[in-house]
Protein backbone atom coordinates (compact mmCIF):
# COMPACT_ATOMS: atom_id res chain seq x y z
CA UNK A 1 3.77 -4.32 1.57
CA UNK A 2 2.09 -4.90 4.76
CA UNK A 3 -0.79 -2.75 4.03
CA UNK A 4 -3.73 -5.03 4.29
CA UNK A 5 -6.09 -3.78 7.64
CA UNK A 6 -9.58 -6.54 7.96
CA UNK A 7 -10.55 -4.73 10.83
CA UNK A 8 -12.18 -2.14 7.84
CA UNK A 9 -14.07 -5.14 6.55
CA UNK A 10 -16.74 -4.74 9.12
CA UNK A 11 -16.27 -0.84 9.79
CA UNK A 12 -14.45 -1.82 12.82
CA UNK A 13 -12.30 1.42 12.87
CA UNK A 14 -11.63 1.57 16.85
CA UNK A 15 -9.67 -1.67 16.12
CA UNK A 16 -7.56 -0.32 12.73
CA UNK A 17 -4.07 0.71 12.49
CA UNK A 18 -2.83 3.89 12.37
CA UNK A 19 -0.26 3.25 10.12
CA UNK A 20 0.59 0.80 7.64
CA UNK A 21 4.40 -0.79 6.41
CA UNK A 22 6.13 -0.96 3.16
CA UNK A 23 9.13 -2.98 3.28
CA UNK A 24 11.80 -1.81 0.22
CA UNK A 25 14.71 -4.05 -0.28
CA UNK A 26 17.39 -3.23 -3.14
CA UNK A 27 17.48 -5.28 -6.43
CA UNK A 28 19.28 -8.22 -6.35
CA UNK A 29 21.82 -8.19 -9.25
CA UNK A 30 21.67 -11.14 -11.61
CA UNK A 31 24.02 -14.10 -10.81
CA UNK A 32 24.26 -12.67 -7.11
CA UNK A 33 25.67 -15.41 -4.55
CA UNK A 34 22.44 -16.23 -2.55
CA UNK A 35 25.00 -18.24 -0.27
CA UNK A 36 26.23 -15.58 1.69
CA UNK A 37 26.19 -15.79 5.07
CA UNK A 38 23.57 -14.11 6.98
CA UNK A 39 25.31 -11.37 8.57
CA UNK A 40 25.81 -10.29 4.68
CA UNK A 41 22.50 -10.21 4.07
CA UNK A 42 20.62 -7.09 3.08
CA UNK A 43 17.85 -5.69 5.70
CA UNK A 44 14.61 -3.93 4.24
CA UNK A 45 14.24 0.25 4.73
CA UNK A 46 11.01 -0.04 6.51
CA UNK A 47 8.82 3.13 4.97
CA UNK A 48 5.43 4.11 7.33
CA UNK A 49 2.75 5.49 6.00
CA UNK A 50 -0.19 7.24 7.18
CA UNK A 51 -3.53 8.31 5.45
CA UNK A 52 -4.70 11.90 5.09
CA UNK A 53 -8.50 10.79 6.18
CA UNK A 54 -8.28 7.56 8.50
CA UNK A 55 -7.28 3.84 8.21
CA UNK A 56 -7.98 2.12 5.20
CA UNK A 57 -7.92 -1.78 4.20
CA UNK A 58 -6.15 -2.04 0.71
CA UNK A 59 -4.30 -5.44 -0.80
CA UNK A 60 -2.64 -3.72 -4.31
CA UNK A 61 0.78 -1.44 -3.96
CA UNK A 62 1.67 -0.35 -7.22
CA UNK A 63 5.63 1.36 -8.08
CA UNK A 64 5.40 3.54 -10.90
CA UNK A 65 8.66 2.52 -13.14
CA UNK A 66 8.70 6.20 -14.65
CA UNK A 67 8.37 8.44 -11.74
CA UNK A 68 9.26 6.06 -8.45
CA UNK A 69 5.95 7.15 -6.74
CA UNK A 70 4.05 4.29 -4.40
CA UNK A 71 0.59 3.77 -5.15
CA UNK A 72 -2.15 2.21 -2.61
CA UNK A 73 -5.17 1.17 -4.31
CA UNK A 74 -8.07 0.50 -1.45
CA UNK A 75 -10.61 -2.08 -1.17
CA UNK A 76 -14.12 -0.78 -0.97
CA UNK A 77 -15.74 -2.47 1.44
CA UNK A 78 -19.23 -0.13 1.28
CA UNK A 79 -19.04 -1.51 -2.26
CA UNK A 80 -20.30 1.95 -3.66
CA UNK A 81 -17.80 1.68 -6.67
CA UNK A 82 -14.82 3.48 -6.24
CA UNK A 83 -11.18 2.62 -4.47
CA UNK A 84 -9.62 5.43 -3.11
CA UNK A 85 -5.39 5.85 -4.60
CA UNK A 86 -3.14 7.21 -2.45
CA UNK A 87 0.71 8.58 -3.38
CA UNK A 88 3.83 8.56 -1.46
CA UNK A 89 6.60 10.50 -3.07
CA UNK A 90 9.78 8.94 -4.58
CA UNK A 91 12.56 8.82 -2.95
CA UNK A 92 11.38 8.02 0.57
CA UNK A 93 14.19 7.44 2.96
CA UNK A 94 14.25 4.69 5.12
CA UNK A 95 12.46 4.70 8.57
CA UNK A 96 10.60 7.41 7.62
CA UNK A 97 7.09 8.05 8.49
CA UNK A 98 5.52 9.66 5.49
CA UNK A 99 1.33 10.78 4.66
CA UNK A 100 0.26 9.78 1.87
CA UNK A 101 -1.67 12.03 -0.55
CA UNK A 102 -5.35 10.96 -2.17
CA UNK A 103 -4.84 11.94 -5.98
CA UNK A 104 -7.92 10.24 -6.78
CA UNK A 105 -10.38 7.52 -7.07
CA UNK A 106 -10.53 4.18 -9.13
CA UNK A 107 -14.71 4.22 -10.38
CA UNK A 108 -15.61 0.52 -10.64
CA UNK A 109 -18.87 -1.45 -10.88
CA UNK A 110 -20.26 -1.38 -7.57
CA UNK A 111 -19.25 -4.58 -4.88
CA UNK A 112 -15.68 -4.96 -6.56
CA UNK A 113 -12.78 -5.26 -4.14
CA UNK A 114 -9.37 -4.42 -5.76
CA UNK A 115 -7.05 -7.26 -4.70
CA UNK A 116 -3.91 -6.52 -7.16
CA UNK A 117 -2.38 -4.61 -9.43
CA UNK A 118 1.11 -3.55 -11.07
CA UNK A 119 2.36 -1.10 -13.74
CA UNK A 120 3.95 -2.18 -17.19
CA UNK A 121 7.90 -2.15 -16.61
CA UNK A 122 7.84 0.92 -19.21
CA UNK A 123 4.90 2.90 -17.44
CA UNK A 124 2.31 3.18 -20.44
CA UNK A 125 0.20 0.25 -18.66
CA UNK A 126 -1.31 0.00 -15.43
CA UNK A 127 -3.42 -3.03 -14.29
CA UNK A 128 -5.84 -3.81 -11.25
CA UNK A 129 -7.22 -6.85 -10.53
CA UNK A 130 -10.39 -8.08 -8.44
CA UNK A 131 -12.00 -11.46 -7.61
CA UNK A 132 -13.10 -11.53 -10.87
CA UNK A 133 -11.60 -9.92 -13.83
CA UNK A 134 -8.22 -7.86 -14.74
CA UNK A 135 -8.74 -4.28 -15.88
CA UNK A 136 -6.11 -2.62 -17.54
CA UNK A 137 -5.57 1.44 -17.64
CA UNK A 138 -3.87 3.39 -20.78
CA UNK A 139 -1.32 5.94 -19.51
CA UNK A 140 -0.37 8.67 -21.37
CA UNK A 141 3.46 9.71 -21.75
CA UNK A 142 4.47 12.43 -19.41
CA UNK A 143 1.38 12.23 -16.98
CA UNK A 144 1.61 10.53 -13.12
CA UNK A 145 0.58 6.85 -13.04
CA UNK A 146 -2.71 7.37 -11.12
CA UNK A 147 -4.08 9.69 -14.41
CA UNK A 148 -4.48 6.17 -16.06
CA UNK A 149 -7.53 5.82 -13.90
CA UNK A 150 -9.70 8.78 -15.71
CA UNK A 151 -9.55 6.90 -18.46
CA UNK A 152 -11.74 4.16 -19.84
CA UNK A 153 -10.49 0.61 -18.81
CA UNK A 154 -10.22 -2.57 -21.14
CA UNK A 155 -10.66 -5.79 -19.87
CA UNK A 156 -7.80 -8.27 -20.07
CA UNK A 157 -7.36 -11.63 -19.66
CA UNK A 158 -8.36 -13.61 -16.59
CA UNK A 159 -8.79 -17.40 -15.62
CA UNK A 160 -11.05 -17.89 -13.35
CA UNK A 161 -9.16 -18.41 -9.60
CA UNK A 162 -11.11 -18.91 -6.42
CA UNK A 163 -9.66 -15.83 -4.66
CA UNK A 164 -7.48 -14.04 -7.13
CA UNK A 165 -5.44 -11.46 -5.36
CA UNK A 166 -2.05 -11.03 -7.72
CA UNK A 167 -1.28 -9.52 -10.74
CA UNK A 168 2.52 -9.04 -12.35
CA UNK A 169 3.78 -7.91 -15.92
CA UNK A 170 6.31 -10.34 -17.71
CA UNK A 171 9.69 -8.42 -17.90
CA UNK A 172 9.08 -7.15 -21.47
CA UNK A 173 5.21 -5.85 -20.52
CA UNK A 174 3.82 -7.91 -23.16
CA UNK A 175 2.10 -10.57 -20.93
CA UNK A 176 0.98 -10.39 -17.15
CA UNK A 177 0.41 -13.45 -14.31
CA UNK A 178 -2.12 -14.20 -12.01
CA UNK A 179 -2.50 -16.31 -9.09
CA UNK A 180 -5.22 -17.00 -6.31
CA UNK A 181 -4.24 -17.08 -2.42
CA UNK A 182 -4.84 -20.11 -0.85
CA UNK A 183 -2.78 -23.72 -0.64
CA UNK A 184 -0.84 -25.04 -4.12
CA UNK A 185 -2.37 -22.31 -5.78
CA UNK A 186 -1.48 -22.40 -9.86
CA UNK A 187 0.29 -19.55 -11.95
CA UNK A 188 -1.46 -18.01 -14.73
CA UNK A 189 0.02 -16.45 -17.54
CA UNK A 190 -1.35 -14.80 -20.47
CA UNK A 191 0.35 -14.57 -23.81
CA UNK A 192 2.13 -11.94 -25.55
């Protein structure tokens, strides 16, 4: 996801973008030949989107396992303690241009940037991460992912990394990783 936009860091608007890039590839099946040549290699759907109010920066895309909806999660940089989520539809075709729709807000202690985040491969989990802790979101069967958010959040496990900005669940959603940006940065895991 090429959503990220710095220029917001400052307030700069005049300098943000207008739009902002997800690029959706297919899933590799197991034991695929990664030797193929490169004219048989797959090319990304590039998906556009636009936001309902004006540019935002955000870092955490989350793709809801149950429903296929996109989440954007932003970072708030007037650290008042909420991130804005945003929702494009399922089913997006590629090259499309699509604007997203605010379902709601993330409340969080005020000055804490949402760097990460991803949903539990069966849906009933959703976590976002900052610079400094993990907090993880109940969902309740039958409701969209972003409903987790008017709930209460638990805090889960988190080592301490110097600018922690990733977040994934293990395959069977019992565990999650972590890992800081930066140069030889190390992978956390946390156990089942």
């Amino acid at each position: 996801a090429d959503i990220g936009d710095n220029a917001m860091r400052n307030g700069a608007t005049a300098d943000a973008r207008s739009s902002v890039q997800v690029y959706r590839f297919p899933e590799p099946a197991v034991g695929e030949d990664r030797s193929a040549p490169a004219s048989l290699r797959v090319r990304p759907d590039v998906l556009t989107l636009t936001y309902p109010d004006g540019p935002h920066d955000a870092e955490t895309l989350l793709v809801d396992p149950v429903g296929g909806d996109l989440l954007i999660v932003t970072k708030d940089w007037s650290r008042s303690g909420s991130s804005g989520v945003y929702r494009a539809p399922a089913g997006l075709a590629g090259g499309s241009t699509t604007r997203l729709e605010r379902v709601g807000d993330v409340p969080l202690p005020a000055g804490t940037l949402v760097t990460g985040g991803d949903v539990s491969p069966d849906g009933t989990v959703v976590a976002l991460r900052s610079y400094a802790d993990v907090r993880l979101y109940r969902r309740e069967p039958r409701t969209p992912a972003w409903s987790a958010f008017d709930g209460a959040p638990c805090l889960g496990p988190a080592r301490v990394e110097l600018k922690g900005e990733a977040l994934g669940f293990a395959a069977d959603g019992a565990s999650y990783v972590t890992v800081s940006e930066g140069a030889r940065p190390v992978l956390h895991a946390t156990s089942p």
